[in-house]
Protein backbone atom coordinates (compact mmCIF):
# COMPACT_ATOMS: atom_id res chain seq x y z
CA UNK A 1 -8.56 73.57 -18.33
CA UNK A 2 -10.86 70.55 -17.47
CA UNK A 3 -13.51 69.76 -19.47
CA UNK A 4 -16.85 68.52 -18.07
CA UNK A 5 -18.97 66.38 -19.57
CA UNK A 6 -22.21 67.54 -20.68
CA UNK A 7 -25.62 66.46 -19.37
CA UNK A 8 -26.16 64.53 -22.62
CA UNK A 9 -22.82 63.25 -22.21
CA UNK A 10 -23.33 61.74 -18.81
CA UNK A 11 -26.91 60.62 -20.01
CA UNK A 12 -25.65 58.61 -22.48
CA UNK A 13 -23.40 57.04 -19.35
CA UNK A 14 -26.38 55.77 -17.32
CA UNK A 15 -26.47 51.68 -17.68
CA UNK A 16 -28.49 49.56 -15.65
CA UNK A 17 -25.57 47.78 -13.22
CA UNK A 18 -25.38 51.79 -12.21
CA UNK A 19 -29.10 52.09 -11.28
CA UNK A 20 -28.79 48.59 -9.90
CA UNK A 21 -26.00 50.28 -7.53
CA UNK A 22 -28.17 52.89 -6.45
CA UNK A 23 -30.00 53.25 -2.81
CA UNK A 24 -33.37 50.82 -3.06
CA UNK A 25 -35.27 53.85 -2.29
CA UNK A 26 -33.95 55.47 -5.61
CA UNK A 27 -34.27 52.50 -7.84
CA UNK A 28 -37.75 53.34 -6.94
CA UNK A 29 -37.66 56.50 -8.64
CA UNK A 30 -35.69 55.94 -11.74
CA UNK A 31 -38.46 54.40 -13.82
CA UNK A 32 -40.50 57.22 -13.19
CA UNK A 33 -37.81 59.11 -15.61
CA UNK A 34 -37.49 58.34 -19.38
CA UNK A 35 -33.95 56.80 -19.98
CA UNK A 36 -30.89 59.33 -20.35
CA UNK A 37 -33.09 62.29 -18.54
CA UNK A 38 -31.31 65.38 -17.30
CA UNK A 39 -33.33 63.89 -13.97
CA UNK A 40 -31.98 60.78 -14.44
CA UNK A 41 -28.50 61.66 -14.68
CA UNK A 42 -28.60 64.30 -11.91
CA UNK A 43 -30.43 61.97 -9.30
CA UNK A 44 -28.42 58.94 -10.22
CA UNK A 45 -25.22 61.03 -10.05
CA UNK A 46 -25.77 62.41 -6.64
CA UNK A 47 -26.91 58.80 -5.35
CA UNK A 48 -23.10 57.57 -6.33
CA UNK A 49 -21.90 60.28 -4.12
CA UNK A 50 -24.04 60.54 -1.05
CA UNK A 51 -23.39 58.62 1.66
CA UNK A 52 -26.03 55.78 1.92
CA UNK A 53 -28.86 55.89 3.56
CA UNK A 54 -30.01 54.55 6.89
CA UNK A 55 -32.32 51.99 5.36
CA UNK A 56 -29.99 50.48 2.55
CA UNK A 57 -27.44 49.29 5.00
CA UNK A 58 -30.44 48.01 7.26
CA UNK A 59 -31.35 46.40 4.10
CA UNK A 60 -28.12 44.68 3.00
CA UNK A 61 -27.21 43.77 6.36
CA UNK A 62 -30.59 41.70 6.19
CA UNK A 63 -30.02 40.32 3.01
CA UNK A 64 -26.50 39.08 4.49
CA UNK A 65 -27.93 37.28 7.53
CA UNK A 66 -31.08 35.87 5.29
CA UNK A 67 -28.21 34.43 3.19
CA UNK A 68 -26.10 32.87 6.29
CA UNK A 69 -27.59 30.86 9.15
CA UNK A 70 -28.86 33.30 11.12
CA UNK A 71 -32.28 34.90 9.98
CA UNK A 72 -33.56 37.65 10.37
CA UNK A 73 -37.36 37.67 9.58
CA UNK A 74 -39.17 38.97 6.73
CA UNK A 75 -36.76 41.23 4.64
CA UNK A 76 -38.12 44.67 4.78
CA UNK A 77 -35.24 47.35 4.92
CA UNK A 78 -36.13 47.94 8.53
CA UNK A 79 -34.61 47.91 12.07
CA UNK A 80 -36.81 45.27 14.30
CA UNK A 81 -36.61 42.83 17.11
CA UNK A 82 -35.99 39.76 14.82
CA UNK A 83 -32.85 41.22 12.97
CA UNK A 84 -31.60 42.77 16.04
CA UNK A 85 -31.95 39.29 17.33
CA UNK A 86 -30.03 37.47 14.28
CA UNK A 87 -27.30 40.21 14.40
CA UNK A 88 -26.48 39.57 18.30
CA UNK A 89 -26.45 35.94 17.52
CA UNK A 90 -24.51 36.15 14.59
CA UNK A 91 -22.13 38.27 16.41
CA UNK A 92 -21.60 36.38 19.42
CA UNK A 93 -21.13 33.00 17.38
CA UNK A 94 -18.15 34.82 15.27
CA UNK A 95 -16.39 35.82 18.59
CA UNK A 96 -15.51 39.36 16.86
CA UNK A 97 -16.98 42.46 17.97
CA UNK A 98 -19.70 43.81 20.33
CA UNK A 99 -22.94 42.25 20.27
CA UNK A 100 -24.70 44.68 22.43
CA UNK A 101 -27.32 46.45 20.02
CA UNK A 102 -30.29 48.77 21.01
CA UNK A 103 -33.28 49.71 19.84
CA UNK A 104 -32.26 51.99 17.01
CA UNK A 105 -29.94 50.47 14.32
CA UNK A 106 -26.03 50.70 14.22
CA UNK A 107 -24.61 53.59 12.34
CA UNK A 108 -22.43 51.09 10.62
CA UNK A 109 -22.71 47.05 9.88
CA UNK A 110 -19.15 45.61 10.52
CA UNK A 111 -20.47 42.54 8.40
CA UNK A 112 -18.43 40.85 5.52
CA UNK A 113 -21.33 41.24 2.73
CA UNK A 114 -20.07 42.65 -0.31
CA UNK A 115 -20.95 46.20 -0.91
CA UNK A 116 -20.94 46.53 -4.69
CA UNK A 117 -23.96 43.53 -4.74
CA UNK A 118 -27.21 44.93 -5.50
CA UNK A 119 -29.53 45.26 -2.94
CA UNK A 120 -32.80 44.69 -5.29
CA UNK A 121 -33.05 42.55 -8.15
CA UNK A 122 -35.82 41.77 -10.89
CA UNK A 123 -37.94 38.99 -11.13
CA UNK A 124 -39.93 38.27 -14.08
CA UNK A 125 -43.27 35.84 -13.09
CA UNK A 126 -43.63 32.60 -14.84
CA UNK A 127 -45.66 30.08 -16.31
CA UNK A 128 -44.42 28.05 -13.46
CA UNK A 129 -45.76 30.10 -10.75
CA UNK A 130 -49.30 30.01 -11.94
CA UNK A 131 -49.51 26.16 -10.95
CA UNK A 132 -49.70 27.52 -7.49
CA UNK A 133 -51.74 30.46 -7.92
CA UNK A 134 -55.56 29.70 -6.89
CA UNK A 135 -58.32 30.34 -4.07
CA UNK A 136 -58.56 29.73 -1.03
CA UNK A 137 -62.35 28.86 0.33
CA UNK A 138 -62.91 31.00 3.67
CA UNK A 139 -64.51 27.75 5.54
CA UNK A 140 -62.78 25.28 6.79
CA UNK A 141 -65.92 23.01 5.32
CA UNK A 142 -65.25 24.30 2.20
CA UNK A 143 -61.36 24.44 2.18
CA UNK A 144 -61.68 20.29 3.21
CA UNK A 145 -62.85 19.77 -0.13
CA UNK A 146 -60.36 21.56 -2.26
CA UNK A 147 -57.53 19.91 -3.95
CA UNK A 148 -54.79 22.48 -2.38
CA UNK A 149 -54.85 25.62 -0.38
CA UNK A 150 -52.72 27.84 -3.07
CA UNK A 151 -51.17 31.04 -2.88
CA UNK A 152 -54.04 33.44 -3.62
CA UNK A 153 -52.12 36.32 -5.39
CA UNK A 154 -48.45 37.03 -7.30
CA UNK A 155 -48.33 38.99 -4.44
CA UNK A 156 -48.18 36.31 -1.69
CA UNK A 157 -46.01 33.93 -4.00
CA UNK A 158 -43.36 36.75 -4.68
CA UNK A 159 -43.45 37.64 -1.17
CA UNK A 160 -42.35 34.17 0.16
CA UNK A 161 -40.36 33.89 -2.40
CA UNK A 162 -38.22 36.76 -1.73
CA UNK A 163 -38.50 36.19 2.33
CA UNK A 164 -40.45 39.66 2.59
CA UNK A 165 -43.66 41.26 3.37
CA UNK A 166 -46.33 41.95 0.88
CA UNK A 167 -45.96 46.26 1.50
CA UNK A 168 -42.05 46.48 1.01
CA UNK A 169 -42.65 44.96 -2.45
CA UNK A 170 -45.26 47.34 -3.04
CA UNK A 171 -42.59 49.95 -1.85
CA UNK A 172 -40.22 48.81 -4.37
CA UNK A 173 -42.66 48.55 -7.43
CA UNK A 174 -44.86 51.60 -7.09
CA UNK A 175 -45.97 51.31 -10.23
CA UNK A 176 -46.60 47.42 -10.72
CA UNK A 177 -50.84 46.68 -11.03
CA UNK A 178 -50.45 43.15 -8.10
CA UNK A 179 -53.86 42.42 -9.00
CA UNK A 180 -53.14 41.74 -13.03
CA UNK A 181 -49.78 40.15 -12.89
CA UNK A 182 -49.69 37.87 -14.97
CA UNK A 183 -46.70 35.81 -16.78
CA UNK A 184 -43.83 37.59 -18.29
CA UNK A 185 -44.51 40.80 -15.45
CA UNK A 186 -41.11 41.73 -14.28
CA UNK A 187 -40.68 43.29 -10.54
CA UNK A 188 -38.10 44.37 -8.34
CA UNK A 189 -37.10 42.21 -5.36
CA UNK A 190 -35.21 41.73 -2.55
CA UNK A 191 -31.94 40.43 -3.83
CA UNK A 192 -31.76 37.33 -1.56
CA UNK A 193 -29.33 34.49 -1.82
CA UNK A 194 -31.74 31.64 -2.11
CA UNK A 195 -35.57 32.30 -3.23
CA UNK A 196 -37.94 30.35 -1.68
CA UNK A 197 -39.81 27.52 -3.81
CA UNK A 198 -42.19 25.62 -2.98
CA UNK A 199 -41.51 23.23 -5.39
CA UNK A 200 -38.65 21.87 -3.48
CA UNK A 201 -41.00 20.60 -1.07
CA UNK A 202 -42.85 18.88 -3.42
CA UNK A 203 -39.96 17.41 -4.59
CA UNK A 204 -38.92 16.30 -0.86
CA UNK A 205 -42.13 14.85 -0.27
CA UNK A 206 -41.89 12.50 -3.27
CA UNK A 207 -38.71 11.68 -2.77
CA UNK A 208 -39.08 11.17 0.79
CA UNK A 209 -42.31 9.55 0.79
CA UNK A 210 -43.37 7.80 4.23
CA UNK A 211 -39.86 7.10 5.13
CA UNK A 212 -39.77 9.82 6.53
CA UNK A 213 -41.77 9.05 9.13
CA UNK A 214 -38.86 6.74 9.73
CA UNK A 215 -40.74 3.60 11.21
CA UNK A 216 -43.12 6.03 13.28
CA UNK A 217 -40.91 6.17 15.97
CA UNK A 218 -43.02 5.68 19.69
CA UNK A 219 -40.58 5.96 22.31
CA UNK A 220 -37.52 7.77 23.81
CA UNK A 221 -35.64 3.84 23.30
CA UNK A 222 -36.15 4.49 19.48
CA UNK A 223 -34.89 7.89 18.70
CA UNK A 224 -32.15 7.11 16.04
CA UNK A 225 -28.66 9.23 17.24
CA UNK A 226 -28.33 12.27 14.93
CA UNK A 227 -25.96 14.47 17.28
CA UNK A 228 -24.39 16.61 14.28
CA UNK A 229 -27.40 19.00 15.62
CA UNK A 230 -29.72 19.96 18.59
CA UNK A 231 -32.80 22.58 18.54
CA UNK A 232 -32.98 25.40 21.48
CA UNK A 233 -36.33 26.90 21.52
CA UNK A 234 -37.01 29.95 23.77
CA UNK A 235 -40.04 30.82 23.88
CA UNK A 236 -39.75 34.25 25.44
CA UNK A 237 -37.22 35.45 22.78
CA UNK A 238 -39.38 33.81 20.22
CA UNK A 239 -36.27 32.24 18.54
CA UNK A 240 -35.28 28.89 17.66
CA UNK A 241 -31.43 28.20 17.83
CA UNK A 242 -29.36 25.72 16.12
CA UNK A 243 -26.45 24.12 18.13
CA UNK A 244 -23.98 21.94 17.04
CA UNK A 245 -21.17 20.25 19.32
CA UNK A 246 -23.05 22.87 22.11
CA UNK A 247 -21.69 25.73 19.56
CA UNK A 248 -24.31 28.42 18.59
CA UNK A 249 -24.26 28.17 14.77
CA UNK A 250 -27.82 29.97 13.61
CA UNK A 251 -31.03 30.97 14.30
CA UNK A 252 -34.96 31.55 13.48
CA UNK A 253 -37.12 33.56 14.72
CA UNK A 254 -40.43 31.91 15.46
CA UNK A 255 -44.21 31.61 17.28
CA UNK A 256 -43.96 29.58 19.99
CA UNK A 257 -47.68 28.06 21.42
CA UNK A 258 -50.01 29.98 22.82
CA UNK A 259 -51.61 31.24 26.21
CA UNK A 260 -54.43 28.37 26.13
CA UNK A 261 -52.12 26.10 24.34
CA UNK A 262 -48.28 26.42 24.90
CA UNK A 263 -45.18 24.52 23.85
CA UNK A 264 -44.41 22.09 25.85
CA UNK A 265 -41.73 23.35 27.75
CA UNK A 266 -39.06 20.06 28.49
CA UNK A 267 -36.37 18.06 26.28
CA UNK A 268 -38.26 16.19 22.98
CA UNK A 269 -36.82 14.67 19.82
CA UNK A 270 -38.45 15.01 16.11
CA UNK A 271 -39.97 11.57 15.77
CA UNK A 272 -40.41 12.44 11.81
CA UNK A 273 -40.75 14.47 8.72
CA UNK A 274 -44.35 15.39 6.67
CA UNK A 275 -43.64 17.54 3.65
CA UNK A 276 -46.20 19.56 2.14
CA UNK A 277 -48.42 17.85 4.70
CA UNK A 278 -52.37 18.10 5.08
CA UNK A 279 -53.92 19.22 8.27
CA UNK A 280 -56.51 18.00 10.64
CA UNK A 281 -59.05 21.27 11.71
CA UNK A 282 -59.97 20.06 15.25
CA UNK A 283 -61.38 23.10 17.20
CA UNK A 284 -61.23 20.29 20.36
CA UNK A 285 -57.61 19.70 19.77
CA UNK A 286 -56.78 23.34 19.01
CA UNK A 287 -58.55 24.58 22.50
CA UNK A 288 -56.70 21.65 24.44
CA UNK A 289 -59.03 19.21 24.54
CA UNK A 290 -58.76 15.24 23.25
CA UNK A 291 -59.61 14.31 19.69
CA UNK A 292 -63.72 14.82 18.41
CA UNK A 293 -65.40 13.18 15.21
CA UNK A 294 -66.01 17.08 14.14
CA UNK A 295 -62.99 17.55 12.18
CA UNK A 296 -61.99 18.96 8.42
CA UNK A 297 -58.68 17.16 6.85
CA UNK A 298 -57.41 20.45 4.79
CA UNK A 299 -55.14 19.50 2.05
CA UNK A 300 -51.88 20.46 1.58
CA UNK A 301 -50.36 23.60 0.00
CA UNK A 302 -48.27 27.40 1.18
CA UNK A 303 -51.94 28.39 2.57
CA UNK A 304 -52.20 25.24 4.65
CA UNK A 305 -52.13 26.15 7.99
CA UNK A 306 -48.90 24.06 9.00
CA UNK A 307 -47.65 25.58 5.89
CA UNK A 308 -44.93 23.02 3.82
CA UNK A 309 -43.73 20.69 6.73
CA UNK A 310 -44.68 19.02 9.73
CA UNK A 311 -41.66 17.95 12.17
CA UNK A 312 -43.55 15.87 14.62
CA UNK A 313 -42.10 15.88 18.12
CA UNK A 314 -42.74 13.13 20.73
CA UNK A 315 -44.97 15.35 22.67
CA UNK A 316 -48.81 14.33 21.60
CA UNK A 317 -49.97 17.08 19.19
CA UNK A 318 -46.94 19.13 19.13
CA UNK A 319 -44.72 19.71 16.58
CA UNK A 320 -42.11 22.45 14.38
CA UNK A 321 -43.72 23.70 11.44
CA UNK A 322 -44.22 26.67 8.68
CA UNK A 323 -47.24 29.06 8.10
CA UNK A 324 -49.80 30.26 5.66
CA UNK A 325 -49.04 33.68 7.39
CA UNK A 326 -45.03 34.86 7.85
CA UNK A 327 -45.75 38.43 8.26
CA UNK A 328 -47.35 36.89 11.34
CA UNK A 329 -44.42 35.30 12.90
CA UNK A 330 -43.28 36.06 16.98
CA UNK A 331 -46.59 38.20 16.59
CA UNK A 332 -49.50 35.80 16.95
CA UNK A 333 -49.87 32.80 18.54
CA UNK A 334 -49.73 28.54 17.63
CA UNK A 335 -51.81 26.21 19.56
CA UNK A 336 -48.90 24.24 20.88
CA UNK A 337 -46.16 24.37 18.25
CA UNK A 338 -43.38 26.01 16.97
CA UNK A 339 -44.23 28.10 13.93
CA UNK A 340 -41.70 29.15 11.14
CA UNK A 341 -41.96 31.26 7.76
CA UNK A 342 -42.25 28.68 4.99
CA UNK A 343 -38.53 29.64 3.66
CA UNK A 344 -37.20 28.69 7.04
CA UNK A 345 -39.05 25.94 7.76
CA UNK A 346 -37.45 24.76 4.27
CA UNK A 347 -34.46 25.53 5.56
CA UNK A 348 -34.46 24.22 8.93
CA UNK A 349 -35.79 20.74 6.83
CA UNK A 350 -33.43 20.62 4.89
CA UNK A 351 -30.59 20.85 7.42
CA UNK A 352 -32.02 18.24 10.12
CA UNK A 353 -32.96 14.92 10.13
CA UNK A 354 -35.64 12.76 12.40
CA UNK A 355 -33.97 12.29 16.24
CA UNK A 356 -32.82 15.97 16.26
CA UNK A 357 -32.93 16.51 19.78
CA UNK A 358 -35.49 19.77 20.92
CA UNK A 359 -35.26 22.01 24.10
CA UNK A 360 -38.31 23.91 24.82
CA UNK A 361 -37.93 26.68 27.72
């Protein structure tokens, strides 16, 4: 005769790696239920069981290309044009298996990502992260004369943080009061490889410093030889790729110009590097036109509106950059540039150098 545990039994079972195991969707639920419930049990118990759901393996498989060189967007559990994007290009660059997806998302990932990693994880907010907490004037007039254009809620700093949008975290905290967070909060969040800080910018800017404009580079005779990568931009796909040796090795999606004010379409080189730059508000420059003396120098911060680089290109007023807006991205436009989350932007920083040669087409 077997004997079955009993409800207490199992309650008494229930650790937090387990709930950590269970589908996003239920990790939810649980803290709705007092620890060791009969609910608890039974609805953890049956999550171990089921087959997972449609959304958790959209959801890892997202977390797995955020964490290798192909990116996928804003992490959000869902199937979209961006991931469906990084997929096919991941795919095609490993040379194994059929890169031909569709609108709806594959029944089944045939990605190497582990399966026992949790999908969520918890973040508790900091001392740190109030630094960069603030407001953010609504005139330009008014943002000129402000020492930094901050994050204006936990709720934007998390979300960049985590490389998602502002409702999935909502979603995954139904309980959590956004507008009181304060230090010492702990949330759930997406369980990405490497969290976005803006710090690090800071830190490459003083480090950096003006040599990274390296010499202000004028001409095409200058550019400095930095083969070991090259920039693809496609403007209709809205994604940036990364070539090395002529060899696909990753991708982002981006914004690319704008109907009044496109990319320059043609071959350019990054003359240099701005971290955590300031901005010049130019409404002549930003509707095509030449420089005016009616102008507001924003200062520098996430919120700026080149977000936390500028990677200057030899075109006159063009350039690759990041955003006080990543929900936004491939869905609104950039007078002339080529517009990146802020995570990727870091990234894409961090992996080039000035010279990188740039196709726009």
């Amino acid at each position: 005769m077997i004997t079955r545990p009993s409800l207490a039994q199992l309650a008494a079972q229930v650790s937090t790696s387990m709930i950590a195991r269970a589908p996003f969707g239920l990790q939810r639920l649980l803290p709705r239920f007092p620890q060791g419930s009969v609910y608890l049990v039974l609805a953890l118990a049956g999550s171990l069981v089921a087959a997972p759901q449609p959304n958790d393996e959209v959801l890892r498989a997202q977390l797995f290309l955020d964490g290798s060189a192909f990116k996928p967007g804003a992490i959000d559990g869902k199937w979209g044009e961006f991931m469906r994007k990084a997929l096919t290009r991941y795919v095609e660059a490993e040379g194994n298996g059929d890169a031909n997806f569709g609108e709806k998302a594959p029944p089944k990932f045939d990605l190497p990502f582990d399966q026992d990693k949790p999908l969520l994880t918890s973040y508790t907010l900091t001392e740190e992260d109030k630094k960069f907490l603030g407001t953010v004037p609504e005139s330009h007039a008014e943002q000129a004369k402000a020492e930094s254009l901050p994050y204006e809620s936990s709720l934007e700093l998390v979300g960049e943080k985590f490389h998602t949008r502002r409702d999935f975290l909502k979603e995954i905290n139904p309980n959590f009061d956004w507008e009181n967070a304060k230090p010492g909060d702990t949330v759930q969040v997406p369980n990405v490889a490497t969290p976005f800080d803006v710090q690090a910018a800071i830190d490459l800017k003083k480090q950096t410093g003006e040599a990274e404009k390296n010499n202000n580079l004028k001409t095409e005779d200058q550019k400095p030889e930095n083969e070991r990568f090259s920039l693809v931009v496609d403007v209709k796909e809205k994604i940036m790729e990364v070539k090395q040796g002529g060899e696909l090795v990753g991708s982002y999606p981006i914004t690319p110009g704008s109907k009044s004010l496109p990319a320059p379409i043609g071959e350019w080189f990054v003359k240099g590097f701005s971290w955590m730059p300031t901005f010049r508000w130019d409404e002549a420059i930003l509707h095509g036109s030449e420089r005016s003396n009616d102008f507001y120098q924003l200062p520098s911060g996430p919120n700026n509106p080149v977000g936390i680089i500028w990677m200057e290109l030899n075109h006159k007023g063009s350039g690759i950059h990041g955003t006080e807006a990543p929900e936004t991205i491939g869905r609104t436009t950039s007078h002339g540039c080529i517009r990146l989350s802020n995570w990727n932007a870091l990234d894409l920083g961090k992996k080039v150098l000035p010279g990188v040669h740039v196709t726009i087409r």
